[in-house]
Protein backbone atom coordinates (compact mmCIF):
# COMPACT_ATOMS: atom_id res chain seq x y z
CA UNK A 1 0.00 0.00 0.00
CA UNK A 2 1.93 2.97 1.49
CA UNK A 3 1.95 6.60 1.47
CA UNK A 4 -0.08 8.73 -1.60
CA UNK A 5 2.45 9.63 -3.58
CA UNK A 6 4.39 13.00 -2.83
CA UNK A 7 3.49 12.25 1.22
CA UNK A 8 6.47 11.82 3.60
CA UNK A 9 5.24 9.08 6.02
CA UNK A 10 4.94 11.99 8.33
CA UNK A 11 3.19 14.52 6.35
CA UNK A 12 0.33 11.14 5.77
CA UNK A 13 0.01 10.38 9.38
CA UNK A 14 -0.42 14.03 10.38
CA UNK A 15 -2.93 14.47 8.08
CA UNK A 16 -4.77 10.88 9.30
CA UNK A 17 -4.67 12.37 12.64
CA UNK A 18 -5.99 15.58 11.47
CA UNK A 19 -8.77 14.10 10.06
CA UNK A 20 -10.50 12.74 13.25
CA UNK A 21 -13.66 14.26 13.89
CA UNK A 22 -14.16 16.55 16.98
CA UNK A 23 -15.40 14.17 19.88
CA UNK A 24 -14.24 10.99 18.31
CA UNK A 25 -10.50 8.72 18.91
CA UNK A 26 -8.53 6.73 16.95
CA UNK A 27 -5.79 4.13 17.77
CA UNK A 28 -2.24 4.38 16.68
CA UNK A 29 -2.80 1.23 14.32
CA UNK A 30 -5.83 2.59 12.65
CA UNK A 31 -3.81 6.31 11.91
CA UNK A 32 -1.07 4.19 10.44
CA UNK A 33 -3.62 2.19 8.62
CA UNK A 34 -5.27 5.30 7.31
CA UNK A 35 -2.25 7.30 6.21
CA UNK A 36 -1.17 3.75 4.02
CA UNK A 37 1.44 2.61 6.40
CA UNK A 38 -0.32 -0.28 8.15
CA UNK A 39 1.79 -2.10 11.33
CA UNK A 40 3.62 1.67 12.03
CA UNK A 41 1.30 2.46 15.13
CA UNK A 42 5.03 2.99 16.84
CA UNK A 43 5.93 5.78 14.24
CA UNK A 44 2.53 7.43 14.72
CA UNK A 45 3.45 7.69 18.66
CA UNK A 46 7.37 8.84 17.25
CA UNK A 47 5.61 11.78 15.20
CA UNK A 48 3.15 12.89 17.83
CA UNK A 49 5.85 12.88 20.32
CA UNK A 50 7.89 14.83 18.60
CA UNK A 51 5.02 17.08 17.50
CA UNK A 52 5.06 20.96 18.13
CA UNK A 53 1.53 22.09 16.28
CA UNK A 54 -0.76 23.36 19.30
CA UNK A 55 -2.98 22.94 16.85
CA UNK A 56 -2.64 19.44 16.20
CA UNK A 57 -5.95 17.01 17.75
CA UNK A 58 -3.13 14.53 19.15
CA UNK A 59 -5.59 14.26 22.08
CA UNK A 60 -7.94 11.76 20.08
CA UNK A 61 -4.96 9.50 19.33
CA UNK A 62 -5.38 6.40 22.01
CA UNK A 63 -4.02 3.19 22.13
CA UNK A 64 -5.94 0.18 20.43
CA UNK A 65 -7.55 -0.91 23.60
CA UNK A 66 -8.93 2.67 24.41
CA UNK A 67 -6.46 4.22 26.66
CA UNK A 68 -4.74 7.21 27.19
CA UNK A 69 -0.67 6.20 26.66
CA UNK A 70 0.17 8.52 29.11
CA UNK A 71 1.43 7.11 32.64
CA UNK A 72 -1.62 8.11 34.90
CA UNK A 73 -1.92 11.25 36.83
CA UNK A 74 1.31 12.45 34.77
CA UNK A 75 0.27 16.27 32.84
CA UNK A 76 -0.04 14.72 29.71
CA UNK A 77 -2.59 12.54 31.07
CA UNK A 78 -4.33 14.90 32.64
CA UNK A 79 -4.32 17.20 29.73
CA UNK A 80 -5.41 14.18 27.37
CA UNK A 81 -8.37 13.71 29.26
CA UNK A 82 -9.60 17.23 29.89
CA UNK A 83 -9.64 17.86 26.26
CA UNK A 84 -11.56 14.48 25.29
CA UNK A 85 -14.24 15.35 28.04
CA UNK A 86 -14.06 19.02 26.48
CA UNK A 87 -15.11 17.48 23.03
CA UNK A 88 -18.03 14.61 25.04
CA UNK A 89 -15.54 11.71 24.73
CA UNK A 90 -16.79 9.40 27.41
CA UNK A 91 -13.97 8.82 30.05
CA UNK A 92 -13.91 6.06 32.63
CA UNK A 93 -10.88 4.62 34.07
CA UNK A 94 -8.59 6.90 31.67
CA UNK A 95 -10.12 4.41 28.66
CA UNK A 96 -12.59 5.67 25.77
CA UNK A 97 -14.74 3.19 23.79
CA UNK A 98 -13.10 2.59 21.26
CA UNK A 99 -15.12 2.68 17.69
CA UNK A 100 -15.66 0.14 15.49
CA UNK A 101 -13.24 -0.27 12.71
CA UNK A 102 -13.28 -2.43 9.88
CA UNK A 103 -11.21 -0.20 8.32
CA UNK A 104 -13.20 1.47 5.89
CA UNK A 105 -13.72 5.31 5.33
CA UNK A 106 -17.40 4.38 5.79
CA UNK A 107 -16.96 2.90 9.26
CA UNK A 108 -14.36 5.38 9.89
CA UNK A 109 -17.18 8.30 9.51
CA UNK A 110 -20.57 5.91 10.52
CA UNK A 111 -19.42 3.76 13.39
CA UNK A 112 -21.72 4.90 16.33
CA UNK A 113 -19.51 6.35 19.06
């Protein structure tokens, strides 16, 4: 598969990440996935870490099972979570429900939340 042509593995998964709806979360697997570099959930946490847009929605970004990756009660943690309650994102436990994914832009925009 891979990256569109003319996309940097980075420039793809940034965009993949911007592309999550307010109020909705996405693994790292299923950014990878969606900027064409499938099994690279580790460079999607590489990129964000590294990251310096304050305007970037890094907050939805979760890990497959639905939680935050941040070690709890650490600032990133606590800033992950304020800003998924900001946008309704359930919260329990520091885990989300994760949607369901079949990988398809279709499920990607319809899945209930």
């Amino acid at each position: 598969m891979g990256t569109p042509p003319g996309h940097s593995p980075e420039t793809a998964i940034l965009e993949a990440i911007r592309a999550v709806p307010r109020g909705q979360v996405a693994g790292y697997g299923v950014i990878a996935r969606r900027a064409g570099l499938p099994g690279r959930a580790r460079l999607v946490a590489r990129i964000l870490a590294a990251n310096e847009d304050p305007g970037l929605p890094w907050h939805r970004i979760v890990r497959s099972d639905g939680r935050i990756a941040f070690p709890p009660g650490s600032p990133g943690y606590r800033e992950q979570a304020r800003r998924l309650v900001a946008e309704g994102v359930p919260l329990q436990g520091g885990r989300v429900r994760m949607p369901a994914d079949d990988g398809s832009l279709d499920a990607a925009i319809w899945s209930p939340r």
